[in-house]
N, C-alpha and C. Protein backbone atom coordinates (compact mmCIF):
# COMPACT_ATOMS: atom_id res chain seq x y z
N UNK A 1 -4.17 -15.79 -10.48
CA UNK A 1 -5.48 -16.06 -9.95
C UNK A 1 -6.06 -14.78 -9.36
N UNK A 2 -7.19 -14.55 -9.54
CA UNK A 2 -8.25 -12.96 -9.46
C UNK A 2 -8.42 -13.62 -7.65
N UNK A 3 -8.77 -12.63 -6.80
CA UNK A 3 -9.06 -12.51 -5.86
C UNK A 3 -10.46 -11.79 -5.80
N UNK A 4 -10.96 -11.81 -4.85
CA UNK A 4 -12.09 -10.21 -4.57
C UNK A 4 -11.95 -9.60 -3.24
N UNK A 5 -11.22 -8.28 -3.49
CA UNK A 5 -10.07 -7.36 -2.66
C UNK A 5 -10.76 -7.31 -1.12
N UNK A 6 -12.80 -7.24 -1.06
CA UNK A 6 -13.45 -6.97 -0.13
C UNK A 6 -13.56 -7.96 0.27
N UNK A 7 -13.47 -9.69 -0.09
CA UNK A 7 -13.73 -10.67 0.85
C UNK A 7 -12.53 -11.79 0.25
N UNK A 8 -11.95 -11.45 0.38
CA UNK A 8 -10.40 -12.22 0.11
C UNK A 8 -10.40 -13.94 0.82
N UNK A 9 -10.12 -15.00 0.10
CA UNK A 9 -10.23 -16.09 1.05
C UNK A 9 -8.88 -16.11 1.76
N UNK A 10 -9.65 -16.79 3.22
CA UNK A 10 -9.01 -17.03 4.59
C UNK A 10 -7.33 -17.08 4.13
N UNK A 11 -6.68 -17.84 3.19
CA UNK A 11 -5.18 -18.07 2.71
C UNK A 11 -4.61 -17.05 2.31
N UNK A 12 -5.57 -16.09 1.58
CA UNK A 12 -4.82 -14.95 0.82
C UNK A 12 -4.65 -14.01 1.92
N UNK A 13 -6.19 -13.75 2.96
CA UNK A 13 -6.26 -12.58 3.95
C UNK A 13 -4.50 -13.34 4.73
N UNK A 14 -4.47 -14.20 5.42
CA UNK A 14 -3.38 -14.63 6.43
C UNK A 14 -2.34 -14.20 5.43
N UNK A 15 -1.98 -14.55 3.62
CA UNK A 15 -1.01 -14.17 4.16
C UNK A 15 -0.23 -12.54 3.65
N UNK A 16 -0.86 -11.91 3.70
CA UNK A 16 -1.14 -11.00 4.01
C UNK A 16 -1.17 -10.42 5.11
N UNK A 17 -1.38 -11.34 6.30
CA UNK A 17 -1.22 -10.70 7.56
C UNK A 17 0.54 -11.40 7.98
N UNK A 18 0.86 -12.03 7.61
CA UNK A 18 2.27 -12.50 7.53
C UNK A 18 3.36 -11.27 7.44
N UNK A 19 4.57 -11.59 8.27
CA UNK A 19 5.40 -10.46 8.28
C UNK A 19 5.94 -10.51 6.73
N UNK A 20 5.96 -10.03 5.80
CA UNK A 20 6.82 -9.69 4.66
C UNK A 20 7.25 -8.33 4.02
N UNK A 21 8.09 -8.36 3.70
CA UNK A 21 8.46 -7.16 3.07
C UNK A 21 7.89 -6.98 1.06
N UNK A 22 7.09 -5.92 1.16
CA UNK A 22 6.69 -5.39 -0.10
C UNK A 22 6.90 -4.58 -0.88
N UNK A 23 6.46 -4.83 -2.30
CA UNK A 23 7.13 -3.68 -3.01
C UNK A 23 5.98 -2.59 -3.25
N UNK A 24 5.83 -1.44 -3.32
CA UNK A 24 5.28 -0.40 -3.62
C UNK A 24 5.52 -0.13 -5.33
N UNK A 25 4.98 0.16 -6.31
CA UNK A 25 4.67 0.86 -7.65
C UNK A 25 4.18 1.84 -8.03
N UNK A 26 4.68 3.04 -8.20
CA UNK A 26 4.20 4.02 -8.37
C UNK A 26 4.23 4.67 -9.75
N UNK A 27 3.58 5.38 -10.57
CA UNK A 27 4.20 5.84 -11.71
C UNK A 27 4.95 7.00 -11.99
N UNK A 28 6.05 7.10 -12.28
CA UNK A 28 6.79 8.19 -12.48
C UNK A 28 6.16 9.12 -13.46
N UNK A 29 6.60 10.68 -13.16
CA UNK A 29 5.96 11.44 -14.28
C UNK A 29 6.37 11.23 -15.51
N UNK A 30 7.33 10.64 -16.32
CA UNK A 30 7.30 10.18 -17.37
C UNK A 30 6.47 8.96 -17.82
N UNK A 31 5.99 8.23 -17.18
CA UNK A 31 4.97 7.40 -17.11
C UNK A 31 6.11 5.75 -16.80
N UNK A 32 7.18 5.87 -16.50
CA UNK A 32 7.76 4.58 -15.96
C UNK A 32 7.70 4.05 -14.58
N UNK A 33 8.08 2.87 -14.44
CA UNK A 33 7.06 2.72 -12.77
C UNK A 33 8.62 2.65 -11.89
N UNK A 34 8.12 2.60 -10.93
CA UNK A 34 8.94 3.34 -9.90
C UNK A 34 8.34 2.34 -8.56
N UNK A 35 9.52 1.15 -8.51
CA UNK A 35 9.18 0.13 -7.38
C UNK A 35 10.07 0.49 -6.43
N UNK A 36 9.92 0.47 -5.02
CA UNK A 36 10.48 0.34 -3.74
C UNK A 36 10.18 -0.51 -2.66
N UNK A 37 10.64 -0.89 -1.81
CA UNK A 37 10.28 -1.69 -1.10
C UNK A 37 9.75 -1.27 0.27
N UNK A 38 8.75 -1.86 0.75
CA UNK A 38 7.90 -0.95 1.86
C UNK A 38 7.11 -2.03 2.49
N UNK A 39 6.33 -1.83 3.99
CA UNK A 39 5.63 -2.50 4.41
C UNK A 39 4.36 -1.46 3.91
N UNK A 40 4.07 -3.14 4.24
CA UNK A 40 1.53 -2.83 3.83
C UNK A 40 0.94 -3.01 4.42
N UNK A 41 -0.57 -2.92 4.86
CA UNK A 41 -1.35 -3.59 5.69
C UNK A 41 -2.40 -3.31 4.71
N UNK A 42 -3.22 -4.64 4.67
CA UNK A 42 -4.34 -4.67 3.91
C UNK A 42 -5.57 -4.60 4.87
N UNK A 43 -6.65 -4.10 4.69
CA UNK A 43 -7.73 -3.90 5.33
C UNK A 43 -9.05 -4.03 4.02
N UNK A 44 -9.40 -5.45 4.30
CA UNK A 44 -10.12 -6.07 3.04
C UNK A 44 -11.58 -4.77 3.75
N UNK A 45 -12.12 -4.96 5.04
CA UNK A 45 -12.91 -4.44 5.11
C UNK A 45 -13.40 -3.20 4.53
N UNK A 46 -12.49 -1.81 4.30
CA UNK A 46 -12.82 -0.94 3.97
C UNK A 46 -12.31 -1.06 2.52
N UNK A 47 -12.03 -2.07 1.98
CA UNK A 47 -11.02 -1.86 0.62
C UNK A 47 -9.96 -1.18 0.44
N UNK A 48 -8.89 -1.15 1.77
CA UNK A 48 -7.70 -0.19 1.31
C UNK A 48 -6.71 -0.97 1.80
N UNK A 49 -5.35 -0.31 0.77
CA UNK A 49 -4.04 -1.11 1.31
C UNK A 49 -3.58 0.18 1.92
N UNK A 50 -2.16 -0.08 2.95
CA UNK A 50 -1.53 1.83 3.19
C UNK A 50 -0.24 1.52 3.59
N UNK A 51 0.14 2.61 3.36
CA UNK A 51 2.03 2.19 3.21
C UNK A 51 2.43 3.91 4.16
N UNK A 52 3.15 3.39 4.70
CA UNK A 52 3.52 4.94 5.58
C UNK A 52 5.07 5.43 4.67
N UNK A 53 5.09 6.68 4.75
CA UNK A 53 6.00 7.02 4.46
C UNK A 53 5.89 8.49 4.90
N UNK A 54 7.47 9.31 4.18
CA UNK A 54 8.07 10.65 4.39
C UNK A 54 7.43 11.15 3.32
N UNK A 55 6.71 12.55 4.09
CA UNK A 55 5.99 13.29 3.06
C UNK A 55 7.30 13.65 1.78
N UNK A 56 8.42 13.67 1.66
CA UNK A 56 9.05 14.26 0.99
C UNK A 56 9.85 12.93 0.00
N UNK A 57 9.16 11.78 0.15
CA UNK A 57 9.59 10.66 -0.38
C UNK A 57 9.46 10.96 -1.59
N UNK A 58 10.37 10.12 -2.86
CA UNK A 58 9.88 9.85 -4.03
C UNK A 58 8.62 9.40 -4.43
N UNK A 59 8.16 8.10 -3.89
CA UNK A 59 7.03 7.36 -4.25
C UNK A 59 5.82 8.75 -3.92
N UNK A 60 6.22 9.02 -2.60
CA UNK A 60 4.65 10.47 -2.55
C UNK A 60 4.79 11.33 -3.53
N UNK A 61 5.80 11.51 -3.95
CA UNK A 61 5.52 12.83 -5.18
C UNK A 61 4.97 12.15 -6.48
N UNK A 62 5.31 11.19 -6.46
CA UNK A 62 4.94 10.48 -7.99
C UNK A 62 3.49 10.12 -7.82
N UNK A 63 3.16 10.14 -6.45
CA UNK A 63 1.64 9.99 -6.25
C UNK A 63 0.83 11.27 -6.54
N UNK A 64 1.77 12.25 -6.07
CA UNK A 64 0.86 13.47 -5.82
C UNK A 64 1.06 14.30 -7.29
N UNK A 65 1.90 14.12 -8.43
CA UNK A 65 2.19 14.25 -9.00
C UNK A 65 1.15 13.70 -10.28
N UNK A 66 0.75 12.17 -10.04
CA UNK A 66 0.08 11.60 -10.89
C UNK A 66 -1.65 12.39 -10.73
N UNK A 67 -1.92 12.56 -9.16
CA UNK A 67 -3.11 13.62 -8.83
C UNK A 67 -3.31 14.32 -9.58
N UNK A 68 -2.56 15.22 -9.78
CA UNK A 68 -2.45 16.47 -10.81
C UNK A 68 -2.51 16.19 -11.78
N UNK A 69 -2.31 15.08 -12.39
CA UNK A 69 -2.55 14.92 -14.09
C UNK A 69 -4.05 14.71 -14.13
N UNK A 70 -4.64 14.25 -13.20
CA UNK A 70 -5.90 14.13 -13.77
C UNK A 70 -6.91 13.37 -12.20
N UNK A 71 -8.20 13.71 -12.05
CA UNK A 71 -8.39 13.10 -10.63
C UNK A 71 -8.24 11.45 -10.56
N UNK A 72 -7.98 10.84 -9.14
CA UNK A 72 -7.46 9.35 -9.58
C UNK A 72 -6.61 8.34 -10.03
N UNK A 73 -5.81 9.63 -10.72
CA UNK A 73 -5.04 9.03 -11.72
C UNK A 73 -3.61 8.42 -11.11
N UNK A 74 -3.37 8.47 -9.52
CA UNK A 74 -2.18 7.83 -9.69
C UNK A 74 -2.42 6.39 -9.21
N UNK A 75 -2.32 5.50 -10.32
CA UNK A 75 -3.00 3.70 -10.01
C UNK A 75 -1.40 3.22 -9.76
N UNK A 76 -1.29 2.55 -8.60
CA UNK A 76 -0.04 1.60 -8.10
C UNK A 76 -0.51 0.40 -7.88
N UNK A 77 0.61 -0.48 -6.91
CA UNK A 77 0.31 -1.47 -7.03
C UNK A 77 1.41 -1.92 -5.95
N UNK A 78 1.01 -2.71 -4.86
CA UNK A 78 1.86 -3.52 -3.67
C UNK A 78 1.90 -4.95 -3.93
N UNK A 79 2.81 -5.75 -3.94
CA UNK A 79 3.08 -6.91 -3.73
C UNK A 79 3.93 -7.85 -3.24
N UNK A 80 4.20 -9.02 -2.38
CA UNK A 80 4.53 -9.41 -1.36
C UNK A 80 4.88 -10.95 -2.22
N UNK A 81 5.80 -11.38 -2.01
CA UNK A 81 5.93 -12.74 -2.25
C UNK A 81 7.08 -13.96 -1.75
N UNK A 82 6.92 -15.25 -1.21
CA UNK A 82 7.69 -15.70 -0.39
C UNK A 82 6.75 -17.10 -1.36
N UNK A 83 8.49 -17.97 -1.73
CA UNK A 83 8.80 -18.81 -2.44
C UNK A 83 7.41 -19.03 -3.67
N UNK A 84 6.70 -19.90 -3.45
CA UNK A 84 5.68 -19.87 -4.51
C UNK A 84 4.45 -19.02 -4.59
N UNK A 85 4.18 -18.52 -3.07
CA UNK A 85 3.37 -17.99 -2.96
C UNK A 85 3.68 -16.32 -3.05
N UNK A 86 2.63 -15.72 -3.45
CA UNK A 86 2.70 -14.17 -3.94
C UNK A 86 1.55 -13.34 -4.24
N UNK A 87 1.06 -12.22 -3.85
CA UNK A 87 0.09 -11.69 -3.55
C UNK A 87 0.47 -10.22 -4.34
N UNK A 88 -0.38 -9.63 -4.89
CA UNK A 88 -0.60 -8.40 -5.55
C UNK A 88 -2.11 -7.35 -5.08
N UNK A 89 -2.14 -6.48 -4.66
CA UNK A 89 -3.08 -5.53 -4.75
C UNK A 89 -3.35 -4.13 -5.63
N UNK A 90 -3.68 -3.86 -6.38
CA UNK A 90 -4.02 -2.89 -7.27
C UNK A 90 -4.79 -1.75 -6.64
N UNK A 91 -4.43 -0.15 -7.12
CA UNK A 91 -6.06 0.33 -6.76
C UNK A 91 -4.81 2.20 -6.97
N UNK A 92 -5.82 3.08 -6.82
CA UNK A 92 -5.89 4.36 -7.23
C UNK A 92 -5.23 5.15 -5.34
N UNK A 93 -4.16 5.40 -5.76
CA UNK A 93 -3.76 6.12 -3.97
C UNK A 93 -3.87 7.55 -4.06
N UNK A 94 -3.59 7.91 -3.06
CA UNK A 94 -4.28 9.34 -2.34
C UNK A 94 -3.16 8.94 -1.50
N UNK A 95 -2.62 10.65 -0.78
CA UNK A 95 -1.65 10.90 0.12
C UNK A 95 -2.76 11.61 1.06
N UNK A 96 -2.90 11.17 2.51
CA UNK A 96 -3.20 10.83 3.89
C UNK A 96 -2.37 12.09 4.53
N UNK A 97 -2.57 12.83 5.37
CA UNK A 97 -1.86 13.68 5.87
C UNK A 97 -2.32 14.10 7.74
N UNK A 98 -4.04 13.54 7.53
CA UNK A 98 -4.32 13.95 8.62
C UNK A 98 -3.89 13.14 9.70
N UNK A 99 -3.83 13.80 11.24
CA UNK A 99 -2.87 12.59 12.30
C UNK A 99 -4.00 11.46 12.66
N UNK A 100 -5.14 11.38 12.42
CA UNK A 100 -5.86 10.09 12.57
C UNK A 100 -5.44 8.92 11.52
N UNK A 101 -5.49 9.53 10.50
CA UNK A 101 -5.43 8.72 9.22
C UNK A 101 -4.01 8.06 9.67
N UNK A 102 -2.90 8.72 9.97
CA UNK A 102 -1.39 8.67 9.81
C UNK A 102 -1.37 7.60 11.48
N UNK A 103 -1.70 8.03 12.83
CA UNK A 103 -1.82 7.40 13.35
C UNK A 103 -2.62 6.38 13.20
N UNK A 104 -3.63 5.58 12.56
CA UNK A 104 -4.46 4.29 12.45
C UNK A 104 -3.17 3.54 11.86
N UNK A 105 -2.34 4.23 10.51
CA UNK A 105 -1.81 3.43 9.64
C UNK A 105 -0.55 3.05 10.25
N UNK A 106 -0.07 3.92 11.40
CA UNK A 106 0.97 3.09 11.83
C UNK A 106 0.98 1.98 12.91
N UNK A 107 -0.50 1.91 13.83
CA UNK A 107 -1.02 1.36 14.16
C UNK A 107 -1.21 0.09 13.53
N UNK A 108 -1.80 -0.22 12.59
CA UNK A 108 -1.75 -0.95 11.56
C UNK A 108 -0.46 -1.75 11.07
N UNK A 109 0.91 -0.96 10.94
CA UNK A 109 2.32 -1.16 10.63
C UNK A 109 2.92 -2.27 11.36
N UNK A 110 2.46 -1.56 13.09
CA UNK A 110 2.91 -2.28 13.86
C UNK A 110 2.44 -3.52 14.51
N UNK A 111 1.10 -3.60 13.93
CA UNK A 111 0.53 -4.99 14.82
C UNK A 111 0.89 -5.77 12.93
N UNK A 112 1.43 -5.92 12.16
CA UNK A 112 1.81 -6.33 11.08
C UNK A 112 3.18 -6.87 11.54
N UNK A 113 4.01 -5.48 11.67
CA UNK A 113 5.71 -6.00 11.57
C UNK A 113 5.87 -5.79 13.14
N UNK A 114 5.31 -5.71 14.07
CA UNK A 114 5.90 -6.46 15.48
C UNK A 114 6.68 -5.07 15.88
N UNK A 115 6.60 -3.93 15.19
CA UNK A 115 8.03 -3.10 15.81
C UNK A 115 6.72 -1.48 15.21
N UNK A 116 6.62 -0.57 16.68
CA UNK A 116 6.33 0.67 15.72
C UNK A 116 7.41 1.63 15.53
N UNK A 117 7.29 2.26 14.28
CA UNK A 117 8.04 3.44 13.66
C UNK A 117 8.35 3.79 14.89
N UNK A 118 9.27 5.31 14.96
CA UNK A 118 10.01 5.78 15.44
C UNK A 118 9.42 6.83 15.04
N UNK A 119 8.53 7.86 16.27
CA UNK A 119 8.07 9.09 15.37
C UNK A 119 8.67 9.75 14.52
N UNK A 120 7.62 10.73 13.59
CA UNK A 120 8.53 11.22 12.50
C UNK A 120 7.17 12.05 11.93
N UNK A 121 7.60 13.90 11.89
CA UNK A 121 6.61 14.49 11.92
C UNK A 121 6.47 14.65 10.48
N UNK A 122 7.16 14.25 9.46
CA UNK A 122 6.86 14.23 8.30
C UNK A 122 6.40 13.48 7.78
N UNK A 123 5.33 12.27 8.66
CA UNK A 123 4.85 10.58 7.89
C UNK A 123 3.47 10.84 7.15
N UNK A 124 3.27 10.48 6.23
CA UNK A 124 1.83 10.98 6.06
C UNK A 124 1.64 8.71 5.30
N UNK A 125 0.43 9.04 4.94
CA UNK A 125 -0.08 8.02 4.42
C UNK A 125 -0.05 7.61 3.05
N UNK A 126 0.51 6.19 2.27
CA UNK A 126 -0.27 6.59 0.92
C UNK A 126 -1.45 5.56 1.43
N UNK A 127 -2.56 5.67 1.12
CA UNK A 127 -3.87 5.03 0.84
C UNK A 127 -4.54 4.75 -0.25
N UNK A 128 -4.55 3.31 -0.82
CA UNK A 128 -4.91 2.63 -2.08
C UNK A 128 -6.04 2.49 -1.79
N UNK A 129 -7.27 2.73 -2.29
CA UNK A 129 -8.62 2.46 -2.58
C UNK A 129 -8.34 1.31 -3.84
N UNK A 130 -8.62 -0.33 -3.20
CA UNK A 130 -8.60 -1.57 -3.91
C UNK A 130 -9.84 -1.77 -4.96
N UNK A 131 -8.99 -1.90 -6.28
CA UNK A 131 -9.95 -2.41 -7.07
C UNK A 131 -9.25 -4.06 -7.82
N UNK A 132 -8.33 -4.21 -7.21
CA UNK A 132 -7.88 -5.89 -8.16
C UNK A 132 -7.10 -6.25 -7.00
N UNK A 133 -7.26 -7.85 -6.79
CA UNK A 133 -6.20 -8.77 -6.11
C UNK A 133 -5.84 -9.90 -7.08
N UNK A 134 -4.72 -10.47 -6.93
CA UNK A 134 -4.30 -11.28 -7.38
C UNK A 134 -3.48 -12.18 -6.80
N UNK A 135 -3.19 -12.97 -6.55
CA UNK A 135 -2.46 -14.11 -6.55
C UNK A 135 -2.38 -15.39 -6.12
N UNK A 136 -1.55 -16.09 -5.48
CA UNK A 136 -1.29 -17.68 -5.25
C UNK A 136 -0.93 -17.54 -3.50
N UNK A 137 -2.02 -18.06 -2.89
CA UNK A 137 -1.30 -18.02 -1.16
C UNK A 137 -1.45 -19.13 -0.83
């Protein structure tokens, strides 16, 4: 079932705001995808999903990696699912580096999963600019 990422109904936004653990998709430079598991926070308002991580992570290089092939070009994909219900977001990420950006998103992390990170001067952002939702909440 199609969603619309900027005004998501009330079932899909909640659950989404629900503690779950998600998977991240990234594309590898051979072009195979490359899932891990990560927390999200969706922010229907501005159209973005964001996932914190270590600048020196796999998933960031395959992001920053896909950059370089072409502008835009690295399209992933987060999704969350608990028994029937299951949620997908789509969209084109960008790696986040500045400390506003990096502080909002962990901000974000923590009013999600109840617990904040543990500083860490290597966290930068990935940030999905949403163009597809999908699923059953």
């Amino acid at each position: 079932m199609s969603h619309d990422v900027l005004h998501p109904t009330p079932e899909y936004l909640a659950f989404w705001r629900e503690r779950h653990v998600c998977t991240l998709t990234t594309p590898r430079p051979d072009g195979t995808p490359h899932v891990v598991p990560v927390g999200v926070t969706y922010d229907p308002e501005a159209g973005l999903a964001r996932v914190i991580s270590n600048k020196h992570s796999k998933k960031v290089r395959n992001v920053l990696a896909a950059q370089g092939t072409a502008p835009g070009a690295a399209r992933v994909a987060v999704c969350q699912m608990e028994g029937k219900r299951w949620a997908t977001l789509e969209g084109r990420a960008v790696i986040r580096t500045d400390e506003a950006a990096v502080a909002d998103a962990v901000a974000r992390y923590a009013e999600r999963y109840g617990r904040t990170p543990s500083p860490n001067p290597d966290r930068v952002v990935i940030e999905i600019a949403l163009d597809r939702a999908m699923g059953r909440a």
